[in-house]
C-alpha atoms as a PDB file:
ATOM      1  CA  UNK A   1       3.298 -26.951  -2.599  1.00  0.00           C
ATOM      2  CA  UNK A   2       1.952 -23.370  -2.292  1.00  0.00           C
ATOM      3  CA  UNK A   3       0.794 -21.990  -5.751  1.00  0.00           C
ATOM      4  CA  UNK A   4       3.146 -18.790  -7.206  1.00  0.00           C
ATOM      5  CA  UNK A   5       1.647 -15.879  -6.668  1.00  0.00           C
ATOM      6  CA  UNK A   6       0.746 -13.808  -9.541  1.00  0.00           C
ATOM      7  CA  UNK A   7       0.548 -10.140  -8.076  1.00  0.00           C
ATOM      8  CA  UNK A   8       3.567  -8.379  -5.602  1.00  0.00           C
ATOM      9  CA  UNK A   9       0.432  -8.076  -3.687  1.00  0.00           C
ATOM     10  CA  UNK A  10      -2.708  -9.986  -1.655  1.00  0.00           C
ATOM     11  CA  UNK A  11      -5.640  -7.512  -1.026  1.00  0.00           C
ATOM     12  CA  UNK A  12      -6.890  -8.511   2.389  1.00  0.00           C
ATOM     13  CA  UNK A  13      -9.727  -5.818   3.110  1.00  0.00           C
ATOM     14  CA  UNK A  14     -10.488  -2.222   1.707  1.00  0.00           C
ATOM     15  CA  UNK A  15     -12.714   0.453   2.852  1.00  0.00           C
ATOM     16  CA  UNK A  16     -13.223   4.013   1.141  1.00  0.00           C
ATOM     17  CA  UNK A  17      -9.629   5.262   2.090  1.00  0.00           C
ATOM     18  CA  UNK A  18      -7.818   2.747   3.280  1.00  0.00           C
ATOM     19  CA  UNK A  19      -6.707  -1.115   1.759  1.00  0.00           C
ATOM     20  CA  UNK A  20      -4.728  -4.162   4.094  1.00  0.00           C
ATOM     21  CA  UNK A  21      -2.646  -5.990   1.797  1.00  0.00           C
ATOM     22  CA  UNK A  22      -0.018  -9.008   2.572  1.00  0.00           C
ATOM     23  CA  UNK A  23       3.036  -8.879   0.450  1.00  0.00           C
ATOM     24  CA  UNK A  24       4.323 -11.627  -1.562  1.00  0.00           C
ATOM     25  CA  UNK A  25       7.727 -12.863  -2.102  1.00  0.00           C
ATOM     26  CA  UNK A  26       7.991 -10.951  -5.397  1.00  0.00           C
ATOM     27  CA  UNK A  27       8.153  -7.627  -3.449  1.00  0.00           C
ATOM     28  CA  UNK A  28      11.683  -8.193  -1.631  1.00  0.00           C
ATOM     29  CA  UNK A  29      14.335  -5.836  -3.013  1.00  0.00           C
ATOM     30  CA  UNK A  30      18.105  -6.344  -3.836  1.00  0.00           C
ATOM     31  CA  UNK A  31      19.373  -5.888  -0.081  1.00  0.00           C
ATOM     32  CA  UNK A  32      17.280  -8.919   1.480  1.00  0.00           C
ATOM     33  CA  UNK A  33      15.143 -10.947   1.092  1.00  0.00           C
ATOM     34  CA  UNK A  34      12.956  -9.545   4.229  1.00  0.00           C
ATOM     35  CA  UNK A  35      12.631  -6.040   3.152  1.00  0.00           C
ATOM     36  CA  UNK A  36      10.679  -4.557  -0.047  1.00  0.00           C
ATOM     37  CA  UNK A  37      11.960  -3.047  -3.260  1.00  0.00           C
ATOM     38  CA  UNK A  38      10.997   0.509  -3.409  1.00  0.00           C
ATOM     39  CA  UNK A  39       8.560  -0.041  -6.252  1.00  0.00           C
ATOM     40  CA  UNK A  40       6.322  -2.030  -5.376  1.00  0.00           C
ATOM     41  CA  UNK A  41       4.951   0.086  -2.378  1.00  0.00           C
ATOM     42  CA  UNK A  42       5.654   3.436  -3.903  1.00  0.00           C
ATOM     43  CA  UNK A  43       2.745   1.488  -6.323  1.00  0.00           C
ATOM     44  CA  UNK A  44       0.629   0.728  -4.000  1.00  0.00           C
ATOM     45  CA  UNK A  45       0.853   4.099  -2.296  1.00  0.00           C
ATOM     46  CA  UNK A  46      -0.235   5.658  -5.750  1.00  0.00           C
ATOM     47  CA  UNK A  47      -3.193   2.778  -6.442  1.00  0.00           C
ATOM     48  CA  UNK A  48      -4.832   3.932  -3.006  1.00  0.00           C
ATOM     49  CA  UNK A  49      -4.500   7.565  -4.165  1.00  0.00           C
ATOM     50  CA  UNK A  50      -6.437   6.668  -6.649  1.00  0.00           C
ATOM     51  CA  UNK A  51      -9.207   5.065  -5.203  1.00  0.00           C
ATOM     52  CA  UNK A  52     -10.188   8.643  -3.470  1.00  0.00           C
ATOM     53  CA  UNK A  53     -10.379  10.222  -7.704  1.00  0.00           C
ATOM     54  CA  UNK A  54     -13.066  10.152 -10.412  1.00  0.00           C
ATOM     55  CA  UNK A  55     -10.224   9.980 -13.366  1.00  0.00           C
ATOM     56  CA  UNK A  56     -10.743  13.511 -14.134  1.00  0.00           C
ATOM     57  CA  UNK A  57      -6.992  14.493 -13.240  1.00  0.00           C
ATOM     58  CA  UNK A  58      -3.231  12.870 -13.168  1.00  0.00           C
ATOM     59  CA  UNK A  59      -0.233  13.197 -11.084  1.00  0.00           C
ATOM     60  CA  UNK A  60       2.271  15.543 -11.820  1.00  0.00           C
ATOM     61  CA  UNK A  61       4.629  15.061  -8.903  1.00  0.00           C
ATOM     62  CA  UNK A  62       4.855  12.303  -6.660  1.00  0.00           C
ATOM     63  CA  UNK A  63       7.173  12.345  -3.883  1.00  0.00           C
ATOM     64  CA  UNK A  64       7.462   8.989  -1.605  1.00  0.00           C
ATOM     65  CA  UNK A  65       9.641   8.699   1.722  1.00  0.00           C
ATOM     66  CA  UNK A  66      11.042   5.491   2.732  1.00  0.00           C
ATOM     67  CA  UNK A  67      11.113   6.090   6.732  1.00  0.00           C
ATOM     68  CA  UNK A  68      12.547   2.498   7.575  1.00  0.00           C
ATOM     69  CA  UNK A  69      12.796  -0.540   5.643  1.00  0.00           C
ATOM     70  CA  UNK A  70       9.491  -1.914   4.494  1.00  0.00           C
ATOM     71  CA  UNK A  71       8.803  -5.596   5.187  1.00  0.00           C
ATOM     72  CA  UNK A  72       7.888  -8.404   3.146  1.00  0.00           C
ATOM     73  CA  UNK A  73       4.888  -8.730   5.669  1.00  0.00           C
ATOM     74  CA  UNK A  74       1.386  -7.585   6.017  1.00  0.00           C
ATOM     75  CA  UNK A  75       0.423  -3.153   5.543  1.00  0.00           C
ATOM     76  CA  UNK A  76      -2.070  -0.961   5.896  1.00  0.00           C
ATOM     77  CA  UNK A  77      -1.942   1.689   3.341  1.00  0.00           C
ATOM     78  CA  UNK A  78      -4.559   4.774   3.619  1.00  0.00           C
ATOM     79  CA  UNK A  79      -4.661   7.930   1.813  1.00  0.00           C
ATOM     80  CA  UNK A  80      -6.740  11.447   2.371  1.00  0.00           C
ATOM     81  CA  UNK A  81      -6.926  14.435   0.586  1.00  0.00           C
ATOM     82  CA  UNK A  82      -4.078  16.686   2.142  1.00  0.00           C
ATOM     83  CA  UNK A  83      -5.050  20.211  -0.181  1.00  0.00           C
ATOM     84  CA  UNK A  84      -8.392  19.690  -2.013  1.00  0.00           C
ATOM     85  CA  UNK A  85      -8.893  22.201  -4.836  1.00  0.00           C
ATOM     86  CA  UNK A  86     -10.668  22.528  -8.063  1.00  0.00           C
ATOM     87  CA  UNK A  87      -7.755  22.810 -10.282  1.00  0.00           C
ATOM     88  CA  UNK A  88      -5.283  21.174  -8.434  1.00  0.00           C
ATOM     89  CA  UNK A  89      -5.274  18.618  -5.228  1.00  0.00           C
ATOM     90  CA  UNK A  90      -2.629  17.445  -3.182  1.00  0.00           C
ATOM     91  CA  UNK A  91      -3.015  13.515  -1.925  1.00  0.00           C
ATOM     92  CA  UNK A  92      -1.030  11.869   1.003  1.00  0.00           C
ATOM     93  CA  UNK A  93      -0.647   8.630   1.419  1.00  0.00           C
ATOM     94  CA  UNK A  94       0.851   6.345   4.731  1.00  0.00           C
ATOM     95  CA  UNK A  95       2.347   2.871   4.625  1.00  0.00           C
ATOM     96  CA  UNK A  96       1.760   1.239   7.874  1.00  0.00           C
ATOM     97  CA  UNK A  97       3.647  -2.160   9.064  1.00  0.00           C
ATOM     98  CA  UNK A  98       0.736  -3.884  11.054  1.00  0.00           C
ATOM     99  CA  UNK A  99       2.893  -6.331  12.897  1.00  0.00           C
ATOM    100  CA  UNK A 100       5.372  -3.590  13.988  1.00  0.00           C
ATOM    101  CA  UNK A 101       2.496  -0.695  14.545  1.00  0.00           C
ATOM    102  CA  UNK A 102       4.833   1.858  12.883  1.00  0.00           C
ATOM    103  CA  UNK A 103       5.015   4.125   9.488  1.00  0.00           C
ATOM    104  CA  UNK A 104       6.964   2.575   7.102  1.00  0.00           C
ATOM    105  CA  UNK A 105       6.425   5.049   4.009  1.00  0.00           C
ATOM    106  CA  UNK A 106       4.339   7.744   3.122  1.00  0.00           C
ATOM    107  CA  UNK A 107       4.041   9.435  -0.224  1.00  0.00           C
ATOM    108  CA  UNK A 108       2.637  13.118  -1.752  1.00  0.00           C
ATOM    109  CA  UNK A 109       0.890  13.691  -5.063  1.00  0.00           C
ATOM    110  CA  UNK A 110       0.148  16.373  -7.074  1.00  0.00           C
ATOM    111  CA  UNK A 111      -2.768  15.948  -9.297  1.00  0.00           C
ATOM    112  CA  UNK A 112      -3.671  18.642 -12.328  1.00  0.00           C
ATOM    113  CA  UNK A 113      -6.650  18.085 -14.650  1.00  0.00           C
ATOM    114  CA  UNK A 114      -6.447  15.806 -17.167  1.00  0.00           C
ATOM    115  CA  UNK A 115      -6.102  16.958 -20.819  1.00  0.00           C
ATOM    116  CA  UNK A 116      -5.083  16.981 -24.253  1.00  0.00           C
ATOM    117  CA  UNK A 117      -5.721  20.688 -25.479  1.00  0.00           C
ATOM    118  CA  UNK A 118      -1.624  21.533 -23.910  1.00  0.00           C
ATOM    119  CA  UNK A 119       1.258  23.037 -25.940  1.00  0.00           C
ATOM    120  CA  UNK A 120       4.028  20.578 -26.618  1.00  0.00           C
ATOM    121  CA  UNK A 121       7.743  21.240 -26.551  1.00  0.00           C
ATOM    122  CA  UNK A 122      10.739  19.690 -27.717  1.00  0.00           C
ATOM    123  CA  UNK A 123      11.249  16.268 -25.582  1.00  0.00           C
ATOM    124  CA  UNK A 124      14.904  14.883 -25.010  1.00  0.00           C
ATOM    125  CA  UNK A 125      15.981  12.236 -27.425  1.00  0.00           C
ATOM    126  CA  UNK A 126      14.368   8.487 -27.273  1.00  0.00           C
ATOM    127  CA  UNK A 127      16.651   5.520 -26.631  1.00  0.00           C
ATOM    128  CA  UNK A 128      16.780   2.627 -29.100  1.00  0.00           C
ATOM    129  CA  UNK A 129      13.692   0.230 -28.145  1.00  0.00           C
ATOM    130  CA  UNK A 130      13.254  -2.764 -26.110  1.00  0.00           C
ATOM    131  CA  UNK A 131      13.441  -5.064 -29.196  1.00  0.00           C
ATOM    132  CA  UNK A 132      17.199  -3.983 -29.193  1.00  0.00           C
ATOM    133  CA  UNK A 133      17.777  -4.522 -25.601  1.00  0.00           C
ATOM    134  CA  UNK A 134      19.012  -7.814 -24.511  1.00  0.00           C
ATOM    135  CA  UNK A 135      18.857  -9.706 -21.002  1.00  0.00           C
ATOM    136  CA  UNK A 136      21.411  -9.719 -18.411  1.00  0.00           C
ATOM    137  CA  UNK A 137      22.104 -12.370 -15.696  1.00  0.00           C
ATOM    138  CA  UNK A 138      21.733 -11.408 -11.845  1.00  0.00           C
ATOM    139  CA  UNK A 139      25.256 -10.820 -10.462  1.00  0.00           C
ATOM    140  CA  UNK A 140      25.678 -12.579  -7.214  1.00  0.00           C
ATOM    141  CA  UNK A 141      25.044 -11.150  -4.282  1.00  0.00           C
ATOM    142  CA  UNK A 142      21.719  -9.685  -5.362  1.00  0.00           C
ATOM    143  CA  UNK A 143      18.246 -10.969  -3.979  1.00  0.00           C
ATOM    144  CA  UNK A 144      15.663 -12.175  -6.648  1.00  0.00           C
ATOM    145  CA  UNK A 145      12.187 -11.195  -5.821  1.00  0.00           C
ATOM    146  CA  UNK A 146      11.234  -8.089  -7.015  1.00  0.00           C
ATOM    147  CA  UNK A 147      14.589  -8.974  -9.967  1.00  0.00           C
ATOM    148  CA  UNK A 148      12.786 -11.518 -10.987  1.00  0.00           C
ATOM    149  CA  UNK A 149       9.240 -10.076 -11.090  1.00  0.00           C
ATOM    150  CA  UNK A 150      10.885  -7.267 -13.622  1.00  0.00           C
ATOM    151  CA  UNK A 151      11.159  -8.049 -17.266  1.00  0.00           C
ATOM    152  CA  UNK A 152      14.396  -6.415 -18.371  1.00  0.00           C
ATOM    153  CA  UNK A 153      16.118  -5.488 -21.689  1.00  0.00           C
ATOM    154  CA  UNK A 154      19.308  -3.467 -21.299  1.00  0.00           C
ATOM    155  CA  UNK A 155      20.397  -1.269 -23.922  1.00  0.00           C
ATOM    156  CA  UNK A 156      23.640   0.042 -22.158  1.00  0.00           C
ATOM    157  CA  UNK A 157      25.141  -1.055 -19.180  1.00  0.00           C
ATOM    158  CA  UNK A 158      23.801  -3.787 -16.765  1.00  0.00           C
ATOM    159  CA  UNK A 159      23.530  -4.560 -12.950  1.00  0.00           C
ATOM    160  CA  UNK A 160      27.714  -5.954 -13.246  1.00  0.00           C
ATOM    161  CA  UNK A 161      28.757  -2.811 -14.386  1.00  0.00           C
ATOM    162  CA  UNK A 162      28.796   0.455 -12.158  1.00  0.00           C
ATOM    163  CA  UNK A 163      28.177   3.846 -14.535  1.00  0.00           C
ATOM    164  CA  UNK A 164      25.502   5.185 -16.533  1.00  0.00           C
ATOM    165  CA  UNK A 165      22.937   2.649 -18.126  1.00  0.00           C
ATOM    166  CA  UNK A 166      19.498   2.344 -19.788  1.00  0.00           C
ATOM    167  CA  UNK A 167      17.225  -0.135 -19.584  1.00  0.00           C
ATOM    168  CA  UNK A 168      13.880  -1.591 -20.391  1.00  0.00           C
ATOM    169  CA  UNK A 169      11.309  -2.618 -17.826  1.00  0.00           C
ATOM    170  CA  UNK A 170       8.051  -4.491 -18.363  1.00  0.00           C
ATOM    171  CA  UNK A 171       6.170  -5.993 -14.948  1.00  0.00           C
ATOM    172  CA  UNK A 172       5.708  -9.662 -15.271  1.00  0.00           C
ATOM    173  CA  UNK A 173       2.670  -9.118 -12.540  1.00  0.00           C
ATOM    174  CA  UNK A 174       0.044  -6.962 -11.296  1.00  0.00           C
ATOM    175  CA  UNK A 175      -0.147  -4.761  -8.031  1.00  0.00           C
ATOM    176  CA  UNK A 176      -3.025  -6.983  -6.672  1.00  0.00           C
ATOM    177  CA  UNK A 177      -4.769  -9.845  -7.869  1.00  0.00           C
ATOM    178  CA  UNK A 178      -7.942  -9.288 -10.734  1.00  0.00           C
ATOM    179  CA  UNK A 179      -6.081  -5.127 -11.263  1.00  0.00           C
ATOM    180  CA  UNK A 180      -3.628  -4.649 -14.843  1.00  0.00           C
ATOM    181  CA  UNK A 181      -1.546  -2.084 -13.784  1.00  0.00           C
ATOM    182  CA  UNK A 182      -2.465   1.626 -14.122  1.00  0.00           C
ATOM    183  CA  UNK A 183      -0.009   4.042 -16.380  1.00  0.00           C
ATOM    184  CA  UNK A 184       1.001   5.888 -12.874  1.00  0.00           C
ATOM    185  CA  UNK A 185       1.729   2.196 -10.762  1.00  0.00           C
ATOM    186  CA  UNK A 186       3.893   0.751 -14.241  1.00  0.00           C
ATOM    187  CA  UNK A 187       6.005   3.867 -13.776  1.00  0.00           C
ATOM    188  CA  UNK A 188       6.261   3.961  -9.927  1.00  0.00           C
ATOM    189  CA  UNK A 189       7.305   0.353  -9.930  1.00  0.00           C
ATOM    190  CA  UNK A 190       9.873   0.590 -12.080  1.00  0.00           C
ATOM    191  CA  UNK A 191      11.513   4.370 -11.574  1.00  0.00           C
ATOM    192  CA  UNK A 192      12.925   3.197  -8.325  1.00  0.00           C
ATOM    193  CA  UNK A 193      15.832   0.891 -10.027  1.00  0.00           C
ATOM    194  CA  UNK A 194      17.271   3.960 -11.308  1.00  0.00           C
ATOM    195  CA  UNK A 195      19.554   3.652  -8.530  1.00  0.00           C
ATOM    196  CA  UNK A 196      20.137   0.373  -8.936  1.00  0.00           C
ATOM    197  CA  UNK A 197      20.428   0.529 -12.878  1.00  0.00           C
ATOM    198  CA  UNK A 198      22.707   2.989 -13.395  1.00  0.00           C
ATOM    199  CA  UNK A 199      25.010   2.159  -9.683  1.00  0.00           C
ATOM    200  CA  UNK A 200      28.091   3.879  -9.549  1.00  0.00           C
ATOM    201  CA  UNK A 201      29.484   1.594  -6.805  1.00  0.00           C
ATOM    202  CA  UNK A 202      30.608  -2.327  -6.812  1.00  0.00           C
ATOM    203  CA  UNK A 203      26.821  -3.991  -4.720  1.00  0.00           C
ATOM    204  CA  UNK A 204      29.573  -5.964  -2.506  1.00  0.00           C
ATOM    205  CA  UNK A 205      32.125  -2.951  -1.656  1.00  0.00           C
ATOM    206  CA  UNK A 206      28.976  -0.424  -0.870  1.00  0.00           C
ATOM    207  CA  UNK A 207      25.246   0.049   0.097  1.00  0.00           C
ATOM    208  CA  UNK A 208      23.402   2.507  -2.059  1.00  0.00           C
ATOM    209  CA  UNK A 209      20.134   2.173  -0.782  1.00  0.00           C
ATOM    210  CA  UNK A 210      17.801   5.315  -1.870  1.00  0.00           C
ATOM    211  CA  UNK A 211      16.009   7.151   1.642  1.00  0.00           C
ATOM    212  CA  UNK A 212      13.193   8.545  -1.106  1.00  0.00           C
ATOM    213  CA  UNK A 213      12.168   9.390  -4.264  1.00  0.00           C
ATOM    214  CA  UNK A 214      10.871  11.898  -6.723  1.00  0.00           C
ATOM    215  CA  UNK A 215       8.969  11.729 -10.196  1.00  0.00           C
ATOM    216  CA  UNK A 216       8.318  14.342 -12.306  1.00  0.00           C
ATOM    217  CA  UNK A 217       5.508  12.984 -14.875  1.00  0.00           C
ATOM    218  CA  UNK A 218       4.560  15.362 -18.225  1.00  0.00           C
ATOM    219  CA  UNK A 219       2.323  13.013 -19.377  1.00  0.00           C
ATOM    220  CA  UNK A 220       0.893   8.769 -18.456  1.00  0.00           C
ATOM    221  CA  UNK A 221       2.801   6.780 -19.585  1.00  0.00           C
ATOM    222  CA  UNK A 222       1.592   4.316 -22.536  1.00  0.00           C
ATOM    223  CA  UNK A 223       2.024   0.510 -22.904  1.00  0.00           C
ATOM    224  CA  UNK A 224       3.553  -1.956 -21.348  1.00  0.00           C
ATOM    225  CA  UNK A 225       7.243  -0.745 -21.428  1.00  0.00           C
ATOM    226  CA  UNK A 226       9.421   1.531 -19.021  1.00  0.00           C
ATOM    227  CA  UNK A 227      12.921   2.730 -19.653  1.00  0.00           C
ATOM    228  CA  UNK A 228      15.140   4.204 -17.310  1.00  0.00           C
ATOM    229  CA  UNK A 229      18.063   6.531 -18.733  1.00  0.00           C
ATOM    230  CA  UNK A 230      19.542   6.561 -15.482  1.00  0.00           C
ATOM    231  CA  UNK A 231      23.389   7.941 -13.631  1.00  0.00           C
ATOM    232  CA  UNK A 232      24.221   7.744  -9.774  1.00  0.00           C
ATOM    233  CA  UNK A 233      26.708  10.673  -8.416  1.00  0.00           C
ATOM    234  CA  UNK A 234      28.751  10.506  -5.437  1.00  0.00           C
ATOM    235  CA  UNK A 235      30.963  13.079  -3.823  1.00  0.00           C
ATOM    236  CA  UNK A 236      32.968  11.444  -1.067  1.00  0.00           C
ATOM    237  CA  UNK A 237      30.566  11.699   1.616  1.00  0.00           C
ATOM    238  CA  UNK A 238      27.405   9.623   2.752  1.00  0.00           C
ATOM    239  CA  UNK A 239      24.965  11.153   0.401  1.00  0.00           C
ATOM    240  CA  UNK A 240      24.286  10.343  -3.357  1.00  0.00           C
ATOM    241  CA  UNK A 241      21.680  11.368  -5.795  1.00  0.00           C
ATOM    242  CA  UNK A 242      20.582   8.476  -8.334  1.00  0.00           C
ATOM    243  CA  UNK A 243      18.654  10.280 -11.414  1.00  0.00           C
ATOM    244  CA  UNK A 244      16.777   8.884 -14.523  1.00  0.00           C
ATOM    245  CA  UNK A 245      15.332  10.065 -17.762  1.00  0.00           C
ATOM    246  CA  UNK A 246      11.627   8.148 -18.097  1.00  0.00           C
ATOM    247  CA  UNK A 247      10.449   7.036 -21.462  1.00  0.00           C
ATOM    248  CA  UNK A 248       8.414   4.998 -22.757  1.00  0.00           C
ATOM    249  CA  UNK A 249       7.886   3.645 -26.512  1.00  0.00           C
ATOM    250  CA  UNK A 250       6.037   6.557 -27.432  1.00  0.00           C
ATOM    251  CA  UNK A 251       8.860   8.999 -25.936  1.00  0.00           C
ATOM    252  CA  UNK A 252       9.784  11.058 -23.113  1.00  0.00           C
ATOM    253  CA  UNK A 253       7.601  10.591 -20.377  1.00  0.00           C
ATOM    254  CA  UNK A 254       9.499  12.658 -16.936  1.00  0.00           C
ATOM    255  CA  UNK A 255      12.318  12.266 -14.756  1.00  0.00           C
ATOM    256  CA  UNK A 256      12.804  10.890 -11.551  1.00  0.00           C
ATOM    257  CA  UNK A 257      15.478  11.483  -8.725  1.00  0.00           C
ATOM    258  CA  UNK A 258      16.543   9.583  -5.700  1.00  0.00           C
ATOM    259  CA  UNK A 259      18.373  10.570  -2.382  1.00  0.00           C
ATOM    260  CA  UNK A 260      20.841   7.863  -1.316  1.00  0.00           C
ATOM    261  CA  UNK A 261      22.671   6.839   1.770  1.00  0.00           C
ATOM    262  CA  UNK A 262      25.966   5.682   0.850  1.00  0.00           C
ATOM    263  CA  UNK A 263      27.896   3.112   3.075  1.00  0.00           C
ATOM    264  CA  UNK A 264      30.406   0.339   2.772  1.00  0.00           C
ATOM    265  CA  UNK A 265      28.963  -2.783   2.893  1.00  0.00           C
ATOM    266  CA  UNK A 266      30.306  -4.755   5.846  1.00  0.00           C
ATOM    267  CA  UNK A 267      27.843  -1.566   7.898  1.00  0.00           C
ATOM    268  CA  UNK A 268      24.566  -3.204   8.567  1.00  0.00           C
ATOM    269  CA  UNK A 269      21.884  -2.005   7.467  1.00  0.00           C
ATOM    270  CA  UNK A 270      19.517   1.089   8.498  1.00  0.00           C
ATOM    271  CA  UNK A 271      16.830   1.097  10.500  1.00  0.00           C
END
């Protein structure tokens, strides 16, 4: 028997701007169990941003497109400076399926310089802690992996119930193997279950699957725990916007938003 593997990720090779990583069963998302959860790559995306940085700034804005499914397989991800600056820089990053040749994801972040001489204003409201969240089970019809790879403590709401919810998050495992997870890759693989958090639709009547998403970040996140404060709208057509409130235990930490193609569930799915 194979041992479990402890990361979402096997690093395979790096170079200066570019890493080869093989994906392990903990990355497959909600839909099947062949194709990623958005978090874990959106992660991955931001650790090889990273890699081209010195630490002396932090993302502001991160914006990651999900151009086809991403599979539970081997990628190349590589990132370059798109707009250098001295103040402020502009990263891009491309996910690359190596057994299908093609683009798979890319992402853009905004980095500013890292400080703690900045005003501060008022901050929306904290939820009650993860200490008074409790555990949900998996409704059927939902694929494990990444689910199961996710600590969660729900405060309102839960994966059963379509509407507005808020939940805790804590990673049970790193990106890669031998790395803790940076403040910017907890956050990333996490925000994306906004949509799925906070669902307005029944998972059996409708696909809800999210084409990209955006995170607004005010400040790194601290500690091991994520909430997502999050609502899904829908308007009768094909499009849907999934948004979430981001704290953390210390507070408000940003707000994230996700485009999503709405479709009744006997459709298959996207390419």
């Amino acid at each position: 028997m194979s041992p479990t593997p402890s990361s979402f990720y096997v690093l395979d090779d790096a170079g200066d701007r570019s890493s080869v990583v093989t994906s392990t069963r903990h990355t497959a998302g909600p839909w099947s169990p062949g194709a990623q959860h958005g978090g874990p790559p959106m992660a991955l995306m931001a650790r090889e941003a990273a890699r081209l940085g010195d630490g002396s700034r932090v993302v502001a804005r991160v914006t990651c497109d999900l151009l086809g499914p991403v599979p539970v397989g081997r990628l190349l991800v590589e990132a370059r400076v798109a707009r250098p600056g001295r103040t402020v820089e502009l990263v891009g990053v491309a996910l690359t399926d190596l057994d299908a040749g093609r683009q798979v994801a890319r992402a853009a972040l905004w980095l500013v310089p890292r400080t703690d001489a900045g005003p501060v204003t008022a901050m929306p409201q904290p939820p009650a802690g993860p200490e008074e969240g409790v555990e949900q089970p998996v409704p059927p019809g939902w694929h494990r992996g990444y689910l199961d790879a996710i600590e969660w403590r729900w405060v309102a709401g839960s994966l059963a119930e379509p509407g507005p919810a808020t939940v805790w998050m804590r990673p049970r495992l790193g990106l890669v193997p031998g790395e803790p997870l940076s403040p910017l890759e907890r956050l990333l693989t996490c925000v994306d279950s906004g949509s799925g958090a906070g669902a307005a639709l029944a998972m059996g009547q409708w696909q809800f699957m999210n084409t990209e998403l955006t995170a607004h970040v005010v400040r790194e996140p601290v500690g091991e725990w994520v909430c997502l404060q999050a609502v899904t709208v829908v308007a009768g057509g094909a499009a849907g916007l999934a948004r979430a409130e981001v704290f953390d235990e210390s507070g408000y930490v940003g707000h994230s938003a996700q485009s999503l193609l709405v479709r009744p569930a006997t459709q298959p799915t996207p390419s």
